[in-house]
C-alpha atoms as a PDB file:
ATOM      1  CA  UNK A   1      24.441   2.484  18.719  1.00  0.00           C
ATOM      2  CA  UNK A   2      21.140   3.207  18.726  1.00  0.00           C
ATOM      3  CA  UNK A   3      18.482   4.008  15.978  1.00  0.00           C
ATOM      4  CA  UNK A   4      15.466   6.374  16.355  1.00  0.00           C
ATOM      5  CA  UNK A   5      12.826   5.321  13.915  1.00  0.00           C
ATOM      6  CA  UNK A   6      10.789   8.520  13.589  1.00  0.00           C
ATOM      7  CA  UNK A   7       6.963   7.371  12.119  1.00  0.00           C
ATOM      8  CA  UNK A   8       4.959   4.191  13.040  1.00  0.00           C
ATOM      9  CA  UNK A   9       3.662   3.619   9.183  1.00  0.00           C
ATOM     10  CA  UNK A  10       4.506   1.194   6.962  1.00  0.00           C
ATOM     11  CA  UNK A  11       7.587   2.689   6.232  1.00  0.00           C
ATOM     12  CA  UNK A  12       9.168   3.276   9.584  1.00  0.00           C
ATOM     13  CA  UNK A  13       7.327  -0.474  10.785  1.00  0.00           C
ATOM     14  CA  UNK A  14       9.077  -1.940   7.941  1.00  0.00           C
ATOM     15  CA  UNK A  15      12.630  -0.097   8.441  1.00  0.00           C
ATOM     16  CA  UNK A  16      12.964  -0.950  12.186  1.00  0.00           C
ATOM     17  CA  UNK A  17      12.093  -3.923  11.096  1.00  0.00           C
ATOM     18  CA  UNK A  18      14.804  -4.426   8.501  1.00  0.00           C
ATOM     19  CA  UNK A  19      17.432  -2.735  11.583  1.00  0.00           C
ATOM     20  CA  UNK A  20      16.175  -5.006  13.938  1.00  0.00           C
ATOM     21  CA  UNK A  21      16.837  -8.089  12.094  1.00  0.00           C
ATOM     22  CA  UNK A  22      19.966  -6.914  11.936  1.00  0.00           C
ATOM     23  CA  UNK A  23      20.643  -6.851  15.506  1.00  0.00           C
ATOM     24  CA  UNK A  24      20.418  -3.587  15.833  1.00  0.00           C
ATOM     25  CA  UNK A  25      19.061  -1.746  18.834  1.00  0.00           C
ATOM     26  CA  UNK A  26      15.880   0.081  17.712  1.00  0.00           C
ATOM     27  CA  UNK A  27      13.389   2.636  18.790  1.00  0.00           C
ATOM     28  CA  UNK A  28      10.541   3.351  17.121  1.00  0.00           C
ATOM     29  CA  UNK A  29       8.590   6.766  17.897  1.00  0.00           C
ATOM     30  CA  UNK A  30       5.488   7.983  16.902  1.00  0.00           C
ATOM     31  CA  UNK A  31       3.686  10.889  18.313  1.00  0.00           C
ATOM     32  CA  UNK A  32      -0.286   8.829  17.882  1.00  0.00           C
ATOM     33  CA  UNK A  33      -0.662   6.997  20.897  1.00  0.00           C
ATOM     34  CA  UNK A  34      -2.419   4.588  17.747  1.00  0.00           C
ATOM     35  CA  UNK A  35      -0.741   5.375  14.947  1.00  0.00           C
ATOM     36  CA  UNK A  36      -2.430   5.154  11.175  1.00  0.00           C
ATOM     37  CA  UNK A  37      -1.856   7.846   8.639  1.00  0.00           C
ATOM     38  CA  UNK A  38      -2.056   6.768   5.076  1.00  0.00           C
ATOM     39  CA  UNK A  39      -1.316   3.457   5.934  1.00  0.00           C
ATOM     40  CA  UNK A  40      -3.869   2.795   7.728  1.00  0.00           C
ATOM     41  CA  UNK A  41      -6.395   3.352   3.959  1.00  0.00           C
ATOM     42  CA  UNK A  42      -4.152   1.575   1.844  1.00  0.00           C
ATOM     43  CA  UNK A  43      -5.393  -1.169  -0.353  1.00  0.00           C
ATOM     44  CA  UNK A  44      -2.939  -4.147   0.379  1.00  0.00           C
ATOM     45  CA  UNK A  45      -2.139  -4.940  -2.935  1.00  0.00           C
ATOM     46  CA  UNK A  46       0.649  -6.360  -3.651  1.00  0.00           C
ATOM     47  CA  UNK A  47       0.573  -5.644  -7.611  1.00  0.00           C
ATOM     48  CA  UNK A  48       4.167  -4.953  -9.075  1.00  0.00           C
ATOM     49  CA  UNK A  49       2.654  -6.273 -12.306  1.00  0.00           C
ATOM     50  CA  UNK A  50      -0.719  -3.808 -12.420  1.00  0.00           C
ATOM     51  CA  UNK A  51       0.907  -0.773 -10.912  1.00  0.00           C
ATOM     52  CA  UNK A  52       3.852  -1.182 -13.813  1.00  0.00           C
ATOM     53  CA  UNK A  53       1.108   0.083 -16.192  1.00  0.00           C
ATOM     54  CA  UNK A  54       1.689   3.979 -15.019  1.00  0.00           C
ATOM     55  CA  UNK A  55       4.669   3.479 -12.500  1.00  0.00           C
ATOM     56  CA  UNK A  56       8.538   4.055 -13.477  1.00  0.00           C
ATOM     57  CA  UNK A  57      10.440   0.749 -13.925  1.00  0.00           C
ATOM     58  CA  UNK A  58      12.042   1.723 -10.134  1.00  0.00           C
ATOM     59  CA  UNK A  59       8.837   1.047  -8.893  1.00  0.00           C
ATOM     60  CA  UNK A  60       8.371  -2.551 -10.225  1.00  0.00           C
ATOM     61  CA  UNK A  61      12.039  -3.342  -9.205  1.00  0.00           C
ATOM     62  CA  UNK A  62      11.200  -2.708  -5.405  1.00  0.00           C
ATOM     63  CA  UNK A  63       8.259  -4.511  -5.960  1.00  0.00           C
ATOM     64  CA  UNK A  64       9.129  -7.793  -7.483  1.00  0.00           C
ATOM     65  CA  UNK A  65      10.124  -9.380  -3.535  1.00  0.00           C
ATOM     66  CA  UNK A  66       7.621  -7.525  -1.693  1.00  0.00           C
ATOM     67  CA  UNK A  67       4.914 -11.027  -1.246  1.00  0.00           C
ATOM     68  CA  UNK A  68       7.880 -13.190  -0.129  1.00  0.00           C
ATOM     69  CA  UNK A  69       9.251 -10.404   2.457  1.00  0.00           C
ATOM     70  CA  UNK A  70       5.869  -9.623   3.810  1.00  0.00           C
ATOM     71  CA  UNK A  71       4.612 -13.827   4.048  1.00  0.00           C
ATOM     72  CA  UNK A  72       7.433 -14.478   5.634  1.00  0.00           C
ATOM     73  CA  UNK A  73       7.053 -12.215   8.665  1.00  0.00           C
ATOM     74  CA  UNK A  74       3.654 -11.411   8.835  1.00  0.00           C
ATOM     75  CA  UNK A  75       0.387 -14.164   8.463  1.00  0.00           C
ATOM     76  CA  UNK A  76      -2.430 -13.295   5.834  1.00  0.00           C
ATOM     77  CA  UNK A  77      -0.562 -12.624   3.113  1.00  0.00           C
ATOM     78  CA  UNK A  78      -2.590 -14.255  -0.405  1.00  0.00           C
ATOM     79  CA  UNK A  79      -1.051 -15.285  -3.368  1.00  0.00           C
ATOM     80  CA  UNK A  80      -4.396 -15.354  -5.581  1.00  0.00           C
ATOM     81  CA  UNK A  81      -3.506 -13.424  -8.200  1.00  0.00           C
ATOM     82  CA  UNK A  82      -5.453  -9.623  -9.285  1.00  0.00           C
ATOM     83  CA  UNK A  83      -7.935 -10.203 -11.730  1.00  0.00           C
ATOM     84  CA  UNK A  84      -8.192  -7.207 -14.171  1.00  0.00           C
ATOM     85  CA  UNK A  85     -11.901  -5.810 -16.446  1.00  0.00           C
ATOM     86  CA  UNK A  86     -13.758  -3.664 -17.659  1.00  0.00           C
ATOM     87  CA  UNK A  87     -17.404  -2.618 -18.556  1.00  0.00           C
ATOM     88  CA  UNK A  88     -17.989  -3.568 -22.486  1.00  0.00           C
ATOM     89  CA  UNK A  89     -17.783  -0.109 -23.379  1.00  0.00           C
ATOM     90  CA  UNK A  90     -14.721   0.098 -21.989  1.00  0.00           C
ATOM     91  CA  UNK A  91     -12.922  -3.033 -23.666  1.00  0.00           C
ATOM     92  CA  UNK A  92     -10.133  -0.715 -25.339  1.00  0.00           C
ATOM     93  CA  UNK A  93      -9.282   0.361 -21.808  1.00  0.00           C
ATOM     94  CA  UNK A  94      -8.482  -3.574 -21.060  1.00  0.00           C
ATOM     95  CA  UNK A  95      -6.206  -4.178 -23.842  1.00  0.00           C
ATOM     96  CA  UNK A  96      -3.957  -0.943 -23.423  1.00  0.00           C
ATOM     97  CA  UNK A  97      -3.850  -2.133 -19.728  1.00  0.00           C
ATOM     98  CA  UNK A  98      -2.306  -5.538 -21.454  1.00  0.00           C
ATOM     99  CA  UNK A  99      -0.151  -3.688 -23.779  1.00  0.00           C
ATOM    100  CA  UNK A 100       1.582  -1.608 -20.757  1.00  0.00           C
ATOM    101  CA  UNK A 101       1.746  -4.736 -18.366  1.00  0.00           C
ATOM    102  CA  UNK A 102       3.362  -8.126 -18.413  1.00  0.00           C
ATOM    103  CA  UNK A 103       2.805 -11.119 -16.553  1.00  0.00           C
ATOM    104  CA  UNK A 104      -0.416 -11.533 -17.016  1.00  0.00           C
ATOM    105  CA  UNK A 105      -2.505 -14.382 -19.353  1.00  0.00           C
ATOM    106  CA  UNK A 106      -6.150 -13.719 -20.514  1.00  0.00           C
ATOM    107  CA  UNK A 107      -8.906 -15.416 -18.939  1.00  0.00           C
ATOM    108  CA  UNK A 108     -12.713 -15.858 -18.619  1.00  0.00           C
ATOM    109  CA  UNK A 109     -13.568 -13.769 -15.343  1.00  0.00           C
ATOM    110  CA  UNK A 110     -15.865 -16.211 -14.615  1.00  0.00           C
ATOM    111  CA  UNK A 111     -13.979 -18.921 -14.504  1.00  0.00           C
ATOM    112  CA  UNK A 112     -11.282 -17.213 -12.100  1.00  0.00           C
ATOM    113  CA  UNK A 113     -14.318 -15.594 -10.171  1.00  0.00           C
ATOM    114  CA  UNK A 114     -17.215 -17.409 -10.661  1.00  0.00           C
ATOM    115  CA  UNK A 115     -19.528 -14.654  -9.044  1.00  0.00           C
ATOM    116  CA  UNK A 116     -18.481 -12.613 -12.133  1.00  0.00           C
ATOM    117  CA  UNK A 117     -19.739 -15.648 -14.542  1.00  0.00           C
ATOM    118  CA  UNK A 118     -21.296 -13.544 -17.426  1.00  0.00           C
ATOM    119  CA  UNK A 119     -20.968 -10.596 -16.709  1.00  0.00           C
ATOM    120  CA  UNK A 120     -17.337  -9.883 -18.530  1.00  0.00           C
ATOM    121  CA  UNK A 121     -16.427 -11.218 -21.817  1.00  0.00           C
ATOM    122  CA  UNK A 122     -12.763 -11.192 -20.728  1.00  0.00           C
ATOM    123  CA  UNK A 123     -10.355 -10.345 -18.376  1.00  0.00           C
ATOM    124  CA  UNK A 124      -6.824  -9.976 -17.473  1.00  0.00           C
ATOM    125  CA  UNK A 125      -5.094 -12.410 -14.390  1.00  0.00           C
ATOM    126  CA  UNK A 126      -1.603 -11.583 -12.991  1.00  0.00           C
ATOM    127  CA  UNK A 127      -1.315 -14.893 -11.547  1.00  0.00           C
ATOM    128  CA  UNK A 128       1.938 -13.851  -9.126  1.00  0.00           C
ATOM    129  CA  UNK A 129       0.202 -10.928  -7.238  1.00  0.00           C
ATOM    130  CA  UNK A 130      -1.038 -11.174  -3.753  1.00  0.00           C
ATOM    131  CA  UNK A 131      -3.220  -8.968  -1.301  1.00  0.00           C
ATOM    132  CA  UNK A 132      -2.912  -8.784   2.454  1.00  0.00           C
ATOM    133  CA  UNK A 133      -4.895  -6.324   4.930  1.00  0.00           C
ATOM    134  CA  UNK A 134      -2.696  -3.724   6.143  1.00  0.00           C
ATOM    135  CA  UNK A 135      -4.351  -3.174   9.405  1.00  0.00           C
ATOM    136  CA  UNK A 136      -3.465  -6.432  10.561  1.00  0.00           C
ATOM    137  CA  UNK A 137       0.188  -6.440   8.875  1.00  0.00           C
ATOM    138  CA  UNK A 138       0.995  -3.477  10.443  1.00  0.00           C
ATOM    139  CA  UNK A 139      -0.067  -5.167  13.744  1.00  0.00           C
ATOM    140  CA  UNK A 140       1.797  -7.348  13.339  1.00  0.00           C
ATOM    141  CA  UNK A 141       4.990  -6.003  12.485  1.00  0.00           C
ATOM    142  CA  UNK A 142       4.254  -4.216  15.620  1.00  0.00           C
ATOM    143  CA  UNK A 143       4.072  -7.914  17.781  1.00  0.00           C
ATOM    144  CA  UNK A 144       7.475  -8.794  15.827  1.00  0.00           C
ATOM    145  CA  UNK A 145       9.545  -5.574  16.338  1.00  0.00           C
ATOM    146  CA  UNK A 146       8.876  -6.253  20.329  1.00  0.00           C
ATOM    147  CA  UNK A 147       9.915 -10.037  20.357  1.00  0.00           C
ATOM    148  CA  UNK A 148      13.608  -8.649  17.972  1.00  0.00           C
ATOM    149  CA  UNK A 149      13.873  -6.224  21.037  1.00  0.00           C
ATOM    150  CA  UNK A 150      12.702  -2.811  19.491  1.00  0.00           C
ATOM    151  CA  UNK A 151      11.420  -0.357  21.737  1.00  0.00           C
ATOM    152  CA  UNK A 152       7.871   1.389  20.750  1.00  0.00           C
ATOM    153  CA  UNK A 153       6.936   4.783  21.668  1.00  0.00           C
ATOM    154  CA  UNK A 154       3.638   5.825  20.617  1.00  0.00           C
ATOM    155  CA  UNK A 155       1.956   8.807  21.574  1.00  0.00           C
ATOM    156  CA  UNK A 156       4.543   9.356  24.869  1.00  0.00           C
ATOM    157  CA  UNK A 157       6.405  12.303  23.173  1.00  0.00           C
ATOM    158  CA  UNK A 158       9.867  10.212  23.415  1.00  0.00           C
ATOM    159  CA  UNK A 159      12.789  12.478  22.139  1.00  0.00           C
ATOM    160  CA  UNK A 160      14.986  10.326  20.072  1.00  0.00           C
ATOM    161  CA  UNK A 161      18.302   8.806  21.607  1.00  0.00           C
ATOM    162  CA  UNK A 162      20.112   7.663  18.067  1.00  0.00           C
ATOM    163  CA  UNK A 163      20.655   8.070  14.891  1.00  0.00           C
ATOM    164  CA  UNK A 164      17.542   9.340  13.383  1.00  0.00           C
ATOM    165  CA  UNK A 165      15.747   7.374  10.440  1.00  0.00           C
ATOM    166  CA  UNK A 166      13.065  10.058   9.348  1.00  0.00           C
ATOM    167  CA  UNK A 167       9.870   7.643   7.743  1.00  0.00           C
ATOM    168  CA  UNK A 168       7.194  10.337   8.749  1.00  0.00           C
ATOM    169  CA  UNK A 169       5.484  11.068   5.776  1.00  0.00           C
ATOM    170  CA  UNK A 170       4.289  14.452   4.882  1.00  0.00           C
ATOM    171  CA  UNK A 171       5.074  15.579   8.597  1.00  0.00           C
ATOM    172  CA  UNK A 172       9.216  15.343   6.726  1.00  0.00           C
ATOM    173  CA  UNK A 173       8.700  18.336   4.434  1.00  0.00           C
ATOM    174  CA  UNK A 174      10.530  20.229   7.448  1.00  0.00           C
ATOM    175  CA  UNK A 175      13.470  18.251   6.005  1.00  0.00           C
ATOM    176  CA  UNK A 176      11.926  17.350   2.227  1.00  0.00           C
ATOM    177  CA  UNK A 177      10.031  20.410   1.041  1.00  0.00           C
ATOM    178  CA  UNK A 178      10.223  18.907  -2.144  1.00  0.00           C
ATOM    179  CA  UNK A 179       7.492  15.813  -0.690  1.00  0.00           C
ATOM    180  CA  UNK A 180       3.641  17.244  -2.078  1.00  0.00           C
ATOM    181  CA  UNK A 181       0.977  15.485  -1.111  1.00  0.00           C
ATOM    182  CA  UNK A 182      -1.579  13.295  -2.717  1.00  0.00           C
ATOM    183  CA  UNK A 183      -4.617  12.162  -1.235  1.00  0.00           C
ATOM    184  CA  UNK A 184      -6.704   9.171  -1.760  1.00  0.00           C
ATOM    185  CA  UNK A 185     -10.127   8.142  -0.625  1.00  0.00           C
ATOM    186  CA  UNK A 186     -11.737   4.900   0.090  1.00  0.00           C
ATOM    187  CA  UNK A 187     -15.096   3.212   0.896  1.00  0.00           C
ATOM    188  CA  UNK A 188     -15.047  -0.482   3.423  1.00  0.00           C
ATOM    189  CA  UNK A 189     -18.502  -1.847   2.456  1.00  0.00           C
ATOM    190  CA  UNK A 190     -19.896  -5.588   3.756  1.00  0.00           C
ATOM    191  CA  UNK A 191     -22.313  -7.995   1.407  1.00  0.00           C
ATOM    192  CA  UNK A 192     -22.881 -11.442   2.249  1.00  0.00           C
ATOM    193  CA  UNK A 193     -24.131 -11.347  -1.562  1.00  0.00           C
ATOM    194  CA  UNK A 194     -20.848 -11.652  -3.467  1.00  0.00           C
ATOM    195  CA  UNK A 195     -17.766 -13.499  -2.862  1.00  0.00           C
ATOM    196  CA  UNK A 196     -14.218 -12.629  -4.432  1.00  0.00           C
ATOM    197  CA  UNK A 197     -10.779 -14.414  -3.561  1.00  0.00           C
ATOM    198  CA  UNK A 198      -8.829 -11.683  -4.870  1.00  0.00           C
ATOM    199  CA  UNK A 199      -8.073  -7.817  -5.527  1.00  0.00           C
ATOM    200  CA  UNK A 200     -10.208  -6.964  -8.972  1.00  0.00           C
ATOM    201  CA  UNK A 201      -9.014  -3.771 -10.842  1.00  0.00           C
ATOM    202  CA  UNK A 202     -12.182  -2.269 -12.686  1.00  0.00           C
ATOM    203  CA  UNK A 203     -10.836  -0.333 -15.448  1.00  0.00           C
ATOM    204  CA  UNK A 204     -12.090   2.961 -16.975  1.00  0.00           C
ATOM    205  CA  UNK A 205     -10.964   5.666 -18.872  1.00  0.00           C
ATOM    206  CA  UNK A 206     -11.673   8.729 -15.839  1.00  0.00           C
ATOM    207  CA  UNK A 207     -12.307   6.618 -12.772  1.00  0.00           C
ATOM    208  CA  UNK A 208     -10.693   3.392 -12.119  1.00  0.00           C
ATOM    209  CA  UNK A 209     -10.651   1.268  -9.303  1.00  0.00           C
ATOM    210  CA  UNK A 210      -9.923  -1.797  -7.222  1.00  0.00           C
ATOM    211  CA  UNK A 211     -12.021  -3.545  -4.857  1.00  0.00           C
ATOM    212  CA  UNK A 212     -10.447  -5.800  -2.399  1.00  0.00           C
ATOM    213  CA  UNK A 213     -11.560  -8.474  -0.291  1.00  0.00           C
ATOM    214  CA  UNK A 214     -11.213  -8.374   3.520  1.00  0.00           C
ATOM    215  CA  UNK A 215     -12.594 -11.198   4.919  1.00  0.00           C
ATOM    216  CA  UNK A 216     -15.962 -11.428   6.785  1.00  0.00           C
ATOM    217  CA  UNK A 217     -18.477 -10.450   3.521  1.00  0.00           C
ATOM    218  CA  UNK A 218     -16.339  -7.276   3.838  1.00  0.00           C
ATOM    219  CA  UNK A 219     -14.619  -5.294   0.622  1.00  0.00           C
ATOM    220  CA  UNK A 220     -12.280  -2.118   0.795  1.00  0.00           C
ATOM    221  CA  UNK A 221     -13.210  -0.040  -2.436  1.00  0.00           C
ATOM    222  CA  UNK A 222     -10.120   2.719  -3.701  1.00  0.00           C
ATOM    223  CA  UNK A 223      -8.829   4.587  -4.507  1.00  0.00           C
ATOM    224  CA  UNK A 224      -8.976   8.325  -5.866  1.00  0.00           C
ATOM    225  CA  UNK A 225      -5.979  10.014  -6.848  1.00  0.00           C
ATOM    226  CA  UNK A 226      -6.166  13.686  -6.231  1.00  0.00           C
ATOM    227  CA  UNK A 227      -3.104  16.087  -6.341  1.00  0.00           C
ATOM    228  CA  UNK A 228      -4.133  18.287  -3.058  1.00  0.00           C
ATOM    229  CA  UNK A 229      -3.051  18.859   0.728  1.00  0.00           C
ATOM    230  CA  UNK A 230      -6.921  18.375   1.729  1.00  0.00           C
ATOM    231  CA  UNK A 231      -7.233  15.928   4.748  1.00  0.00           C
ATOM    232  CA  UNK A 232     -10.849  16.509   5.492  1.00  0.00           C
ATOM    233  CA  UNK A 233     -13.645  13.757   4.988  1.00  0.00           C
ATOM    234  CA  UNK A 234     -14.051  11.787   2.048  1.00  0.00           C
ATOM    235  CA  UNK A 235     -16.052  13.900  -0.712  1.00  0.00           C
ATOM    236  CA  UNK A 236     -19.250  12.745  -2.099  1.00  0.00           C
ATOM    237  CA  UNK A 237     -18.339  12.864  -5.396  1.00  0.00           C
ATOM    238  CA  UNK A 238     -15.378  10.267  -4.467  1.00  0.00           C
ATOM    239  CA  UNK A 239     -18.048   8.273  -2.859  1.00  0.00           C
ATOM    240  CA  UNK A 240     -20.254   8.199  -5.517  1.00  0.00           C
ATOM    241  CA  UNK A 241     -17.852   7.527  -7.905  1.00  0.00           C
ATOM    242  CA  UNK A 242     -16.221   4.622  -6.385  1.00  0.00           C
ATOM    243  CA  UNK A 243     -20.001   2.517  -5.488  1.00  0.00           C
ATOM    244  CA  UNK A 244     -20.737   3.420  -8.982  1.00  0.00           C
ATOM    245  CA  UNK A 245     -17.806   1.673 -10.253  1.00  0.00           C
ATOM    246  CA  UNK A 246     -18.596  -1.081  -7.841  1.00  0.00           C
ATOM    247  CA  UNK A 247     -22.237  -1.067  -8.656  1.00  0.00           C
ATOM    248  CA  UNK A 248     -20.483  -2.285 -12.136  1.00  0.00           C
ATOM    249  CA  UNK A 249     -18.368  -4.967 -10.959  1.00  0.00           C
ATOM    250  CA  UNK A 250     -21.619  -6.655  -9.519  1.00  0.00           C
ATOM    251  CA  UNK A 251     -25.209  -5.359  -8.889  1.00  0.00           C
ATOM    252  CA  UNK A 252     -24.745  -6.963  -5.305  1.00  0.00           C
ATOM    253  CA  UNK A 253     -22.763  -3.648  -4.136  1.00  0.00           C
ATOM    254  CA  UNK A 254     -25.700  -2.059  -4.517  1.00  0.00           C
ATOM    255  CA  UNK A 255     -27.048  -3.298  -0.750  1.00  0.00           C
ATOM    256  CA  UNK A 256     -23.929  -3.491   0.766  1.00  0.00           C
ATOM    257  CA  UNK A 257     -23.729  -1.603   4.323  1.00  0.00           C
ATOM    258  CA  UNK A 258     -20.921   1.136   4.249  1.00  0.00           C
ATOM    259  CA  UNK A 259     -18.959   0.201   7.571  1.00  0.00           C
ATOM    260  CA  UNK A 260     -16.123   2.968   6.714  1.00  0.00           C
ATOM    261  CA  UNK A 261     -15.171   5.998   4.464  1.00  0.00           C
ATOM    262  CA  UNK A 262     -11.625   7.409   4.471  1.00  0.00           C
ATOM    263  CA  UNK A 263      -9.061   9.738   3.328  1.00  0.00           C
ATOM    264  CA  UNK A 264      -5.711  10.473   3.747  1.00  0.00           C
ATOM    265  CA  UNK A 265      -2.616  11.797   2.356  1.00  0.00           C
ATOM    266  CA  UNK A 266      -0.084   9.966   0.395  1.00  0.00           C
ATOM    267  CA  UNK A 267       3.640  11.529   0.734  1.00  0.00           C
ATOM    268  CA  UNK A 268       4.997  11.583  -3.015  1.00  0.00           C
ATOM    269  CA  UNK A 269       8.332  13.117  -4.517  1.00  0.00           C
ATOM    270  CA  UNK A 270       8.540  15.066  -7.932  1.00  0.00           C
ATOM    271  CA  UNK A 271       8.682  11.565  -9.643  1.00  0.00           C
ATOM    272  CA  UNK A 272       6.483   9.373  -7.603  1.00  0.00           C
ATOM    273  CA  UNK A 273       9.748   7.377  -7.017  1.00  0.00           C
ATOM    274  CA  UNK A 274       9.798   5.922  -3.841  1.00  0.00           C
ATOM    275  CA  UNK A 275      13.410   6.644  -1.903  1.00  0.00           C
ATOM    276  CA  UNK A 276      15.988   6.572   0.603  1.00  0.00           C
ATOM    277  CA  UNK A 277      17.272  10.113   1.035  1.00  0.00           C
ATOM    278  CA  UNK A 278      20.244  10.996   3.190  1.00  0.00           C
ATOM    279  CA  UNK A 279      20.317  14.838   4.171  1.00  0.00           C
ATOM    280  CA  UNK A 280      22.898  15.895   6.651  1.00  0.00           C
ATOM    281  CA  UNK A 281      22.878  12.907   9.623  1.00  0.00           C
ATOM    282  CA  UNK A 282      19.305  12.371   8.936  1.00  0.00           C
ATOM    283  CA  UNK A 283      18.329   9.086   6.669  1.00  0.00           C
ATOM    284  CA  UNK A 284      14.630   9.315   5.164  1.00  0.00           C
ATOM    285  CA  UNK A 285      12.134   6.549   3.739  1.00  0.00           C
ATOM    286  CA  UNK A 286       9.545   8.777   1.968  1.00  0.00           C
ATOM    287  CA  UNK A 287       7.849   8.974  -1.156  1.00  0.00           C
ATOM    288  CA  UNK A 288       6.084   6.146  -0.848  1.00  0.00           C
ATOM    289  CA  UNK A 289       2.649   7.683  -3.752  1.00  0.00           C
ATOM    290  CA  UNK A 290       0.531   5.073  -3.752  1.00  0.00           C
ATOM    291  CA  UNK A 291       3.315   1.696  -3.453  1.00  0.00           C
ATOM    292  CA  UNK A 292       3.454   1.801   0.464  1.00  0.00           C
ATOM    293  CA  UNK A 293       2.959  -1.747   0.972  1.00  0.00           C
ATOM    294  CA  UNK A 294       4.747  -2.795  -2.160  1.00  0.00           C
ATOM    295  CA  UNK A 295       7.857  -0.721  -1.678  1.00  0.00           C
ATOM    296  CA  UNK A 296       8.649   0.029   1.770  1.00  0.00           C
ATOM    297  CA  UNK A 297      10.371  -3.732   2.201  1.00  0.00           C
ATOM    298  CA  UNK A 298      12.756  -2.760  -0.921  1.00  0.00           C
ATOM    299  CA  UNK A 299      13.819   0.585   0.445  1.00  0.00           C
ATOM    300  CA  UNK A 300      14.067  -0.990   4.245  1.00  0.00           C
ATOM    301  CA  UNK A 301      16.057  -3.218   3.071  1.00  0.00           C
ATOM    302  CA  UNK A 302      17.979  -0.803   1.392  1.00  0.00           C
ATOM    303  CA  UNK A 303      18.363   1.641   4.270  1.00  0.00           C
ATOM    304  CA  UNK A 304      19.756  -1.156   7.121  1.00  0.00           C
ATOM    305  CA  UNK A 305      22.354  -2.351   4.258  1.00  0.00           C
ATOM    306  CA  UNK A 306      23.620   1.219   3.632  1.00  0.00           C
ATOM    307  CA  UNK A 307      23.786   1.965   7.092  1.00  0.00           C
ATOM    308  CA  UNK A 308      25.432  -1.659   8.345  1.00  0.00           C
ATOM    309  CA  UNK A 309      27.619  -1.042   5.346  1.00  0.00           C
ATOM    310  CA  UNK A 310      28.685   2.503   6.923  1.00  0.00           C
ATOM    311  CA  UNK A 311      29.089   0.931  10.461  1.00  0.00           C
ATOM    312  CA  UNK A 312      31.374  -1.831   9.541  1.00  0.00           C
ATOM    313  CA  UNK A 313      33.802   1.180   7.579  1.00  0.00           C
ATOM    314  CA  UNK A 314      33.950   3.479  10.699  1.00  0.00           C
ATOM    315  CA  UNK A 315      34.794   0.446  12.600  1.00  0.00           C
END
């Protein structure tokens, strides 16, 4: 028995994965010869904590194992923590973040990120959080899925030869009409003028965001969250919104070179719930909103138990 991962995102990297550990025989095909999708703009975070302040209980649940599955398969994973602020106007944004999370102790900024020193009165740290870059995880899981034995077809227009585990994203509404689309935009910027160890959430009332370190003086700033099907460029309202909110986390964003812009498309349910579907012979790992990194492990997990499970019973 074979099994046809269709979609070379984090979901399908991260099922075929799961399969493969398995000992499963697994293909993996994806029509890109260099697959990235929304994947490839996603912020890394891995924040059950912070994204529990507007996502369902489900979504935490998933979440709570996602830094040990990832560390243990793929290097770069950091277990610094997400520091949370906000502007001094916006201090009543801050403690209704603290009444709708948990796990998190209050802190001087400065003192957690000393290139903040001053410059917030307070601040929320979620000390079990962690960040990786997604680029280079998703790299990786490529590197592993070849040494377990899975077969990668990118961009060869491969017809699948098993039992088909659908993780393509939006490109599923031919099976999931139900999946809408959500898109998100995001800025890559480099300073050599600030320094952060961790993912900071900026808080505010109509634009919120996260800036992430990436290594090499280099930050990943995201992420709107617009309800459309629009793929094209992103907007420069988005951009301006997003250096403005970085312009408040530190003046130093203010000369920082803009290396990258991006958009792209987030596949989301009704609920924003991420699942595994089964429709007819077809299995599905979709949904994934804005939790891609912090979810797909949970439902790939999920999916190779079911299916192992099914296996063992026809046997």
């Amino acid at each position: 028995m074979i099994f046809s991962v269709l979609g070379a995102g984090v979901a399908g990297l991260c099922a075929a994965t799961a399969l493969a550990e398995r000992g499963a025989r697994v293909e993996v095909i994806d029509p890109s010869p260099d697959p990235t999708g929304a994947s490839w703009y996603a912020g890394g975070m891995l924040a059950p904590y912070c994204e529990a302040e507007a996502a369902p209980e489900e979504v935490f649940a998933m979440g709570r194992d996602a830094v040990r599955w990832w560390a243990e398969r793929v290097p770069g994973v950091l277990q610094n923590g997400t520091l949370a602020v906000a502007p001094s106007r916006d201090t009543a944004e801050l403690d209704r973040f603290a009444r709708a999370t948990r796990g998190h102790a209050w802190v001087d900024p400065g003192v957690i990120e000393p290139d903040l020193e001053g410059r917030f009165a307070r601040g929320l740290f979620y000390a079990d959080e962690a960040h990786l870059d997604p680029r280079a995880a998703t790299r990786a899981l490529r590197d592993r899925l070849i040494v377990l034995g899975a077969e990668l077809h990118f961009g060869t227009g491969a017809a699948p030869r098993g039992q088909i585990i659908d993780c393509r994203g939006l490109t599923s509404r031919d099976h999931l009409p139900e999946l809408r689309a959500v898109r998100g935009e995001m800025l890559l910027v480099e300073t050599p003028e600030i320094t952060l160890s961790r993912p900071v959430r900026l808080l505010h009332p109509r634009f919120p965001c996260y800036i992430v370190p990436r290594g090499e003086n280099r930050f990943m700033i995201g992420a709107t969250m617009v309800e459309s099907d629009d793929d094209r460029p992103v907007t420069s309202r988005a951009a301006m919104e997003l250096l403005s909110a970085a312009y408040a986390l530190h003046p130093a964003f203010a000369e920082a070179a803009i290396v990258e812009m991006g958009a792209g498309l987030r596949p989301s349910l009704p609920d924003n719930v991420p699942r595994v579907l089964h429709r007819g012979e077809r299995s599905h790992v979709n949904g994934l909103y804005r939790h891609g990194f912090l979810t797909a492990p949970a439902l790939a997990e999920e999916l190779a138990q079911t299916l192992f499970q099914e296996h063992r019973h026809a046997s």
